[in-house]
C-alpha atoms as a PDB file:
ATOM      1  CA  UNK A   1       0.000   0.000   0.000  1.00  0.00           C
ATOM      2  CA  UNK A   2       3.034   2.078  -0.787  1.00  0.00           C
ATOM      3  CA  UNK A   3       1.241   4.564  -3.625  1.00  0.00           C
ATOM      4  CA  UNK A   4      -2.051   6.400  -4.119  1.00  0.00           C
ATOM      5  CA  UNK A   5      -4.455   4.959  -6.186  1.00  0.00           C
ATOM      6  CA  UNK A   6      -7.613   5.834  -8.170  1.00  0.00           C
ATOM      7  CA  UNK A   7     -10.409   6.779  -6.163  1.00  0.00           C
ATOM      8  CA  UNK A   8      -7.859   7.204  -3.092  1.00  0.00           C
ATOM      9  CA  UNK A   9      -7.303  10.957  -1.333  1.00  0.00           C
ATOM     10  CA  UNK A  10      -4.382  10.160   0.571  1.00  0.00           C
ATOM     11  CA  UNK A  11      -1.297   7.645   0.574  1.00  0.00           C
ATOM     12  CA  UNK A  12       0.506   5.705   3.087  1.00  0.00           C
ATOM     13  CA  UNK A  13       3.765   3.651   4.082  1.00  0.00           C
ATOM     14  CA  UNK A  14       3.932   0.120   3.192  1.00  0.00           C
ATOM     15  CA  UNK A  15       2.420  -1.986   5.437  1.00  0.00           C
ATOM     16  CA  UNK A  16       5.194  -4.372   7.202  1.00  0.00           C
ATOM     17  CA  UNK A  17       3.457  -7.648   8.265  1.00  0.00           C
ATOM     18  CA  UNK A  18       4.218  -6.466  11.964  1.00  0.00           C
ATOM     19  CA  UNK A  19       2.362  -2.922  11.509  1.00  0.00           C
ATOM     20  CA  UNK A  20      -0.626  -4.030   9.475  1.00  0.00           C
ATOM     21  CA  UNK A  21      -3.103  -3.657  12.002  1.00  0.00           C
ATOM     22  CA  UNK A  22      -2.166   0.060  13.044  1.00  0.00           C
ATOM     23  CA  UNK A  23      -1.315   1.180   9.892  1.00  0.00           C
ATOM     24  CA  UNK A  24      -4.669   0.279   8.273  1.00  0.00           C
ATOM     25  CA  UNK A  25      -6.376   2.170  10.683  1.00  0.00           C
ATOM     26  CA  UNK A  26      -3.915   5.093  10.516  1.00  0.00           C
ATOM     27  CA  UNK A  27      -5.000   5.041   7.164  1.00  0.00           C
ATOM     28  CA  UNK A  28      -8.543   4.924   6.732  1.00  0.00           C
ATOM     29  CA  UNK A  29      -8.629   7.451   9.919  1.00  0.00           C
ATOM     30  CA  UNK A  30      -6.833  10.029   7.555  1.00  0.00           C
ATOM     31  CA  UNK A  31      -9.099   8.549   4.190  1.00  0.00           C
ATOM     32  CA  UNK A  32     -12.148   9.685   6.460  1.00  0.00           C
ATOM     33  CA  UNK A  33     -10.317  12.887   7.235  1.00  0.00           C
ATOM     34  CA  UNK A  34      -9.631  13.682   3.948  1.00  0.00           C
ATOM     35  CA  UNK A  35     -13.467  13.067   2.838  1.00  0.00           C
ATOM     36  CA  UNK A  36     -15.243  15.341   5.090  1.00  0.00           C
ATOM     37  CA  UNK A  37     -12.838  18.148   4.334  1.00  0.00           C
ATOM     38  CA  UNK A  38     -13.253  17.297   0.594  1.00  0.00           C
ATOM     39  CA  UNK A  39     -17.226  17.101   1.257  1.00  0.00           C
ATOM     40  CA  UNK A  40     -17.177  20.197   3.424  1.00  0.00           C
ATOM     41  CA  UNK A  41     -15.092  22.452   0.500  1.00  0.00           C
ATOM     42  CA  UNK A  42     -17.127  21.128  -2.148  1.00  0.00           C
ATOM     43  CA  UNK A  43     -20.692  22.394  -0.042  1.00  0.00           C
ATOM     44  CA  UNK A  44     -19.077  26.074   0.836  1.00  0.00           C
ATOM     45  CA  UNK A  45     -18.432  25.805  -3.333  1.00  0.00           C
ATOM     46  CA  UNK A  46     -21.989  24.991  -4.073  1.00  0.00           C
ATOM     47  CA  UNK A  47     -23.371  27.266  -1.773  1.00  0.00           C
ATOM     48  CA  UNK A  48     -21.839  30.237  -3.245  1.00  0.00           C
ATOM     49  CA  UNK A  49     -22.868  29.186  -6.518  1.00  0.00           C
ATOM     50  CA  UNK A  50     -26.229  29.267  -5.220  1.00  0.00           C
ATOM     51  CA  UNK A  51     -26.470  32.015  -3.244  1.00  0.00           C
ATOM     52  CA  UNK A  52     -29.242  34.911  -4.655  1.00  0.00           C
ATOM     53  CA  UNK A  53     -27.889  38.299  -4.933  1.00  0.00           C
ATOM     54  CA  UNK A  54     -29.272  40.426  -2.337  1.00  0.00           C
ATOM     55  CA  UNK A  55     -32.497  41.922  -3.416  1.00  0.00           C
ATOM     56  CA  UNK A  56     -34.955  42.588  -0.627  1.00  0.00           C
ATOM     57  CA  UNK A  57     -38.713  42.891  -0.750  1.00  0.00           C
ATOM     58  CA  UNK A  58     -38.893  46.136  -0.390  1.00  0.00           C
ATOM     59  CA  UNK A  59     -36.523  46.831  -2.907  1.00  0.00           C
ATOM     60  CA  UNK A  60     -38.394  44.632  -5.098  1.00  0.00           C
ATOM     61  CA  UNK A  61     -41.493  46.368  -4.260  1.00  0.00           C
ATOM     62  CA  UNK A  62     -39.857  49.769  -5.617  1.00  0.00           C
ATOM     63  CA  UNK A  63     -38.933  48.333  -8.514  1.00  0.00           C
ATOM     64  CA  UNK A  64     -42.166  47.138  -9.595  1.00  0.00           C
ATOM     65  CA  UNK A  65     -43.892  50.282  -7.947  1.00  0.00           C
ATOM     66  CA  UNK A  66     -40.807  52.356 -11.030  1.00  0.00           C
ATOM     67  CA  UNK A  67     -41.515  49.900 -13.398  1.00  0.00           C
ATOM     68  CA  UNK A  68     -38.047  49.217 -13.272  1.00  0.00           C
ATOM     69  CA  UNK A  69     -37.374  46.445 -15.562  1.00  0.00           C
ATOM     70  CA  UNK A  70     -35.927  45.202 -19.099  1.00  0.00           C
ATOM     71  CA  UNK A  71     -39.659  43.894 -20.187  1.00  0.00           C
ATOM     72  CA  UNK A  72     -42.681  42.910 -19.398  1.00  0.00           C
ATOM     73  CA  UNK A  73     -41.836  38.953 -18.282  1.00  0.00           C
ATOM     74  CA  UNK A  74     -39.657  40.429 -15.814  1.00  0.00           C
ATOM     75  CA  UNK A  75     -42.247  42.782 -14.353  1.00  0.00           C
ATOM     76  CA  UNK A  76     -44.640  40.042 -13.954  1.00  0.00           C
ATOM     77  CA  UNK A  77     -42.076  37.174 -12.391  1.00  0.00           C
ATOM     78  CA  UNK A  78     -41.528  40.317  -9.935  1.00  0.00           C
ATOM     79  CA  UNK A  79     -44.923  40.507  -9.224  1.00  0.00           C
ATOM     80  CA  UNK A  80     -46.061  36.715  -8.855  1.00  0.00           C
ATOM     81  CA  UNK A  81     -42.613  37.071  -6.221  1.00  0.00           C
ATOM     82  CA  UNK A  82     -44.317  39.829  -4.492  1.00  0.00           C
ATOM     83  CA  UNK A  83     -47.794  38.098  -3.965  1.00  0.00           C
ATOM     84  CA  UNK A  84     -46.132  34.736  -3.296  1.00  0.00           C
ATOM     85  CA  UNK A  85     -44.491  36.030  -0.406  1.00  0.00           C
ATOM     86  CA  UNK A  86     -47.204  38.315   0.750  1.00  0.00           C
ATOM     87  CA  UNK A  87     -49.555  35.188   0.865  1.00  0.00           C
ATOM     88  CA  UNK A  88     -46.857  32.985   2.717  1.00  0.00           C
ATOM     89  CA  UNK A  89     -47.726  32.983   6.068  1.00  0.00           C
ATOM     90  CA  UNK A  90     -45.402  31.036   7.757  1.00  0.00           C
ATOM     91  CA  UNK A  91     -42.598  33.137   8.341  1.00  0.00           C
ATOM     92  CA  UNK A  92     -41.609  36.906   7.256  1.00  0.00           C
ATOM     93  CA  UNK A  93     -38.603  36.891   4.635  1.00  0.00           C
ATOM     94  CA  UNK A  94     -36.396  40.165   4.152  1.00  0.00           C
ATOM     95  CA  UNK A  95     -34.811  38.832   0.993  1.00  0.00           C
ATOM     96  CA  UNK A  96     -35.632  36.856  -2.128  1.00  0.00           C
ATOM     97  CA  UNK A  97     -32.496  34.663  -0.518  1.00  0.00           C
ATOM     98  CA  UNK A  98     -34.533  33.808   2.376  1.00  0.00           C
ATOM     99  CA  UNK A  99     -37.850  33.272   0.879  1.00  0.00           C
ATOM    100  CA  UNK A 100     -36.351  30.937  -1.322  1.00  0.00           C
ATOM    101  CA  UNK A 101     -34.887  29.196   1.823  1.00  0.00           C
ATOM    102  CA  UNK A 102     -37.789  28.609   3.362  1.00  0.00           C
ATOM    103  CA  UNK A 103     -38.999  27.033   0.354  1.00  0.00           C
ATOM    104  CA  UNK A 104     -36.324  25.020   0.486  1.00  0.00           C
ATOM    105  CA  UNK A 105     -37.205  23.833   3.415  1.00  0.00           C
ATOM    106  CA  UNK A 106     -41.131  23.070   3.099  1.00  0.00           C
ATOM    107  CA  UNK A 107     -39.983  21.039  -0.222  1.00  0.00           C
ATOM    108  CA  UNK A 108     -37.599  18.988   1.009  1.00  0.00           C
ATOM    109  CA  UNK A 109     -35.384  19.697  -1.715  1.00  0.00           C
ATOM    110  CA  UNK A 110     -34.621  21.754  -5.084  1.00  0.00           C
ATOM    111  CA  UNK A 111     -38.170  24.228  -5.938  1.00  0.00           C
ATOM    112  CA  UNK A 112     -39.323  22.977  -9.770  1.00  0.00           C
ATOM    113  CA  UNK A 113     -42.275  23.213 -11.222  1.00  0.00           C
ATOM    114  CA  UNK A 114     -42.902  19.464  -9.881  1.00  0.00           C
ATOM    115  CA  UNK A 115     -42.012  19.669  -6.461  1.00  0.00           C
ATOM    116  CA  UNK A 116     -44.256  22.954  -6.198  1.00  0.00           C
ATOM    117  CA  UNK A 117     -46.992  20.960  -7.732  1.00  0.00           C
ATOM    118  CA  UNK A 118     -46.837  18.126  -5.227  1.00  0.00           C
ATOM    119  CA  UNK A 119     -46.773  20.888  -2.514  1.00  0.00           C
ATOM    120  CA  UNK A 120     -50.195  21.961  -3.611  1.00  0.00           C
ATOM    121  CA  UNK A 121     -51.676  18.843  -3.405  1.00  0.00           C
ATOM    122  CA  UNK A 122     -50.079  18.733  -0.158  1.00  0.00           C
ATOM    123  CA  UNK A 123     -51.635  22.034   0.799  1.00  0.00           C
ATOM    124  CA  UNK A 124     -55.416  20.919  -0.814  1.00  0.00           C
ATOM    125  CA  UNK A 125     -55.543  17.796   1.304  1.00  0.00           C
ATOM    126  CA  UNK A 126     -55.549  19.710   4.841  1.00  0.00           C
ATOM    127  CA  UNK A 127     -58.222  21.768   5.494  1.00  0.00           C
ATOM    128  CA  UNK A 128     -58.531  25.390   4.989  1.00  0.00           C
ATOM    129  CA  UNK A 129     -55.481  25.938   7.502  1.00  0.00           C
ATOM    130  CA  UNK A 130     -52.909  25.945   4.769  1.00  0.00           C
ATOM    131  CA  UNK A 131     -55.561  28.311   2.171  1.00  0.00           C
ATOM    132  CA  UNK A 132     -53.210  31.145   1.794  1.00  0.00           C
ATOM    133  CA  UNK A 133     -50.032  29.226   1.191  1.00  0.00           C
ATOM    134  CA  UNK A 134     -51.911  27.296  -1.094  1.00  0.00           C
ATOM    135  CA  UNK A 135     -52.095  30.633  -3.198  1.00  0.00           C
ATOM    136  CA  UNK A 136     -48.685  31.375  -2.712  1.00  0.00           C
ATOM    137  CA  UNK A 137     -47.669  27.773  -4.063  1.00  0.00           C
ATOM    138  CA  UNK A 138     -50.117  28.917  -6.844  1.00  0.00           C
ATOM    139  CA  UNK A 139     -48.370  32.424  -7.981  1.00  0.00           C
ATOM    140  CA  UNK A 140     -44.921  30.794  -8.021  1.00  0.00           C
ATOM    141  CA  UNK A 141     -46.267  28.041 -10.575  1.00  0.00           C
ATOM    142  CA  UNK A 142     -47.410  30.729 -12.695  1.00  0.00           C
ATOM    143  CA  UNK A 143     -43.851  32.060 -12.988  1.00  0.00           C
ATOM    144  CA  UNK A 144     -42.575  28.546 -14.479  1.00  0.00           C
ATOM    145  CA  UNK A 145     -45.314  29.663 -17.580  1.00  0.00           C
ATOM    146  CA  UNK A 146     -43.804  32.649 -18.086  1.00  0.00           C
ATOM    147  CA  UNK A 147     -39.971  31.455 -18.397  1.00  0.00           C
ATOM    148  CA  UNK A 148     -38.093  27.955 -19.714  1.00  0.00           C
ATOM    149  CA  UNK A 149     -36.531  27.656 -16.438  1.00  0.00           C
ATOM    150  CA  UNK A 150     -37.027  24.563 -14.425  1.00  0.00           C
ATOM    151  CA  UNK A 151     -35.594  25.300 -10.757  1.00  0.00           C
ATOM    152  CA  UNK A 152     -36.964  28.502  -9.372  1.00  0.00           C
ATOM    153  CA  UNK A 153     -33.701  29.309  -7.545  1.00  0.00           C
ATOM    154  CA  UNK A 154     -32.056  30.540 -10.823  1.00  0.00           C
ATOM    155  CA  UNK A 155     -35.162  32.305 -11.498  1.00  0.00           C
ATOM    156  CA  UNK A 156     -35.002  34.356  -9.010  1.00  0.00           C
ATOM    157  CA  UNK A 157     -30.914  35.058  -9.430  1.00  0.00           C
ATOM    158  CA  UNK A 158     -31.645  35.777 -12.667  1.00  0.00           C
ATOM    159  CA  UNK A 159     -34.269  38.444 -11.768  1.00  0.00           C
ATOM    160  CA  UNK A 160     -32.140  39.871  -9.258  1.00  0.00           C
ATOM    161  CA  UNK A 161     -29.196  39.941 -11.065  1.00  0.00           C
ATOM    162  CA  UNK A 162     -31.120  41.935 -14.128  1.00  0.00           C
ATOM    163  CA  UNK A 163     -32.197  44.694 -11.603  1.00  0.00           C
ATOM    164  CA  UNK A 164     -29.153  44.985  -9.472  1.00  0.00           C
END
């Protein structure tokens, strides 16, 4: 076990009969090491890819309040945003960042068109408790009509991006 090989992240001595034991598990302790600091870098990567610019909902407000924007699809992506998030009453977001969060986290996962969908029918099973994010979930499907898009995340970078 002298070399690194394929699919390996670190190397080690060779492995004397007399030292087999404590040099496996020296090695595999620093293979594990190596992993989680490999996993850990490659999540701080992703989530910087993936962070939204910082637009707030106020700001966003103004801008459709200007009529701020390049066209029309933009103006009305801003303003299924805006009554999404007014009708979501679960928690208050400040930014598009943290709406999107929050979605996030009610999903389970990445926010498509899908997932949104199954959240509905989620939402139409309970009673009338879940009415007005029902509505919400409603808006933000009507944005996936208006754009090619398939995650809602780059969406809503892309929007923010175009007015910042």
């Amino acid at each position: 076990m002298g070399h690194k090989r394929k699919g390996q992240l670190t190397t080690d001595i060779e492995w004397h009969k007399h030292l087999r034991k404590i040099g496996k598990r020296f090695f595999w302790k620093g293979e594990r090491k190596a992993e989680k600091k490999m996993v850990n870098e490659n999540i701080s990567e992703l989530n910087e890819m993936n962070e939204i610019p910082l637009l707030t909902f106020d700001e966003l407000f103004d801008l459709i309040e200007e009529n701020r924007f390049e066209n029309l699809t933009d103006k009305k992506i801003a303003e299924k945003i805006f009554e999404a998030e007014r009708d979501w009453k679960m928690t208050s977001q400040e930014s598009l960042n943290d709406f999107m969060i929050v979605l996030e986290n009610e999903i389970g996962g990445t926010v498509t068109m899908t997932s949104l969908e199954k959240l509905l029918k989620k939402y139409n099973r309970k009673d009338t408790q879940f009415g007005w994010e029902a509505e919400s979930v409603c808006s933000l499907l009507e944005i996936f009509k208006l754009t090619k898009e398939t995650d809602l995340r780059n969406i809503f970078s892309q929007l923010a991006k175009k007015v910042t």
